[in-house]
Protein backbone atom coordinates (compact mmCIF):
# COMPACT_ATOMS: atom_id res chain seq x y z
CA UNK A 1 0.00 0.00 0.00
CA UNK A 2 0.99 3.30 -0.77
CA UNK A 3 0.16 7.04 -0.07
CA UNK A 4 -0.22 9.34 -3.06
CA UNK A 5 -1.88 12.99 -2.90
CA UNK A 6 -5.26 12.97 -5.25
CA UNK A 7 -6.25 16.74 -5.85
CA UNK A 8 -4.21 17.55 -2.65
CA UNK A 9 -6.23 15.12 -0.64
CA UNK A 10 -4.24 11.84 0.92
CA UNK A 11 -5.16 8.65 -0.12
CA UNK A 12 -3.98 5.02 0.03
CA UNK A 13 -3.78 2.86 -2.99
CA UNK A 14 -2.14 -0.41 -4.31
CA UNK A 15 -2.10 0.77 -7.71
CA UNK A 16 1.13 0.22 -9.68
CA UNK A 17 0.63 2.73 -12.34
CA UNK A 18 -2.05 5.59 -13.22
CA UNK A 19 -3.61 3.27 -15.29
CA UNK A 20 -4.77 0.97 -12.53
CA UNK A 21 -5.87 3.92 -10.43
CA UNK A 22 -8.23 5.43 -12.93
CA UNK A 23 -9.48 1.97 -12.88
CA UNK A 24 -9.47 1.50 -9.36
CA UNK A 25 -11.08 5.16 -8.95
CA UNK A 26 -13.64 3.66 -11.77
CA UNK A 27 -13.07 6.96 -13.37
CA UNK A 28 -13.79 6.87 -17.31
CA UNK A 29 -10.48 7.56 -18.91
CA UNK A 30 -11.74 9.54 -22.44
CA UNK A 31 -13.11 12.24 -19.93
CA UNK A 32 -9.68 12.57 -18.10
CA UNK A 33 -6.81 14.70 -17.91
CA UNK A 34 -3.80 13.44 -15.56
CA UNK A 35 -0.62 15.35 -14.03
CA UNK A 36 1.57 13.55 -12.24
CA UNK A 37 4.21 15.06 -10.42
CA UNK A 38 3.56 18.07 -11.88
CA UNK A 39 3.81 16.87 -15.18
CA UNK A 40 0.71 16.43 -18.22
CA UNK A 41 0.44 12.91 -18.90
CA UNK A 42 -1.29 11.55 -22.61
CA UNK A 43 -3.39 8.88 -22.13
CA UNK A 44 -0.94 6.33 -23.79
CA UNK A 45 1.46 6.90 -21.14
CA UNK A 46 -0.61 5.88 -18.25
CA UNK A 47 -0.05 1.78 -18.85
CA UNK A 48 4.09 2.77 -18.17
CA UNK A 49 3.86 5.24 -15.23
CA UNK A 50 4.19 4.13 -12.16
CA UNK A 51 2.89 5.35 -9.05
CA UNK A 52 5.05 5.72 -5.94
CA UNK A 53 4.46 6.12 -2.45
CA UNK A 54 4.18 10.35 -2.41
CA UNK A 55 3.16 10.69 -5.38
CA UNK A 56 0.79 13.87 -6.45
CA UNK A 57 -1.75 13.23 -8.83
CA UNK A 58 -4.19 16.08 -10.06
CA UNK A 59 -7.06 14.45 -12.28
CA UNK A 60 -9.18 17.43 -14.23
CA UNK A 61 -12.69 15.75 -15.80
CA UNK A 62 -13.24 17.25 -19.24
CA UNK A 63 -17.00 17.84 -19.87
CA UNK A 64 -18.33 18.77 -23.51
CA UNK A 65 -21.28 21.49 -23.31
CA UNK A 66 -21.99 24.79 -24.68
């Protein structure tokens, strides 16, 4: 188990890499934008990024609308 920050708010996870925590948030990935560590992530980098204990993670939802 590990600690990462999630919009500045503490929170324990076994996920291995931001693809597994999107799942394991059950978050639907097409309306997500991640930064991790302070950096923009595209989706096909998710699968290959691991998540460490202290890790920050800001996830924006993108909504379409007018």
């Amino acid at each position: 188990m590990k600690t990462v920050s999630l919009n500045g708010a503490t929170r324990e996870t076994s996920s291995e890499t931001i693809t597994d925590f999107v799942h394991e948030l059950a978050l639907a990935p097409q309306t997500l934008l991640i930064e991790h560590n302070g950096i923009a992530l595209h989706r096909s980098e998710w699968p290959q990024t691991a998540l460490g204990d202290g890790d920050r993670v800001e996830l924006l939802h993108v909504a379409a609308g007018g």
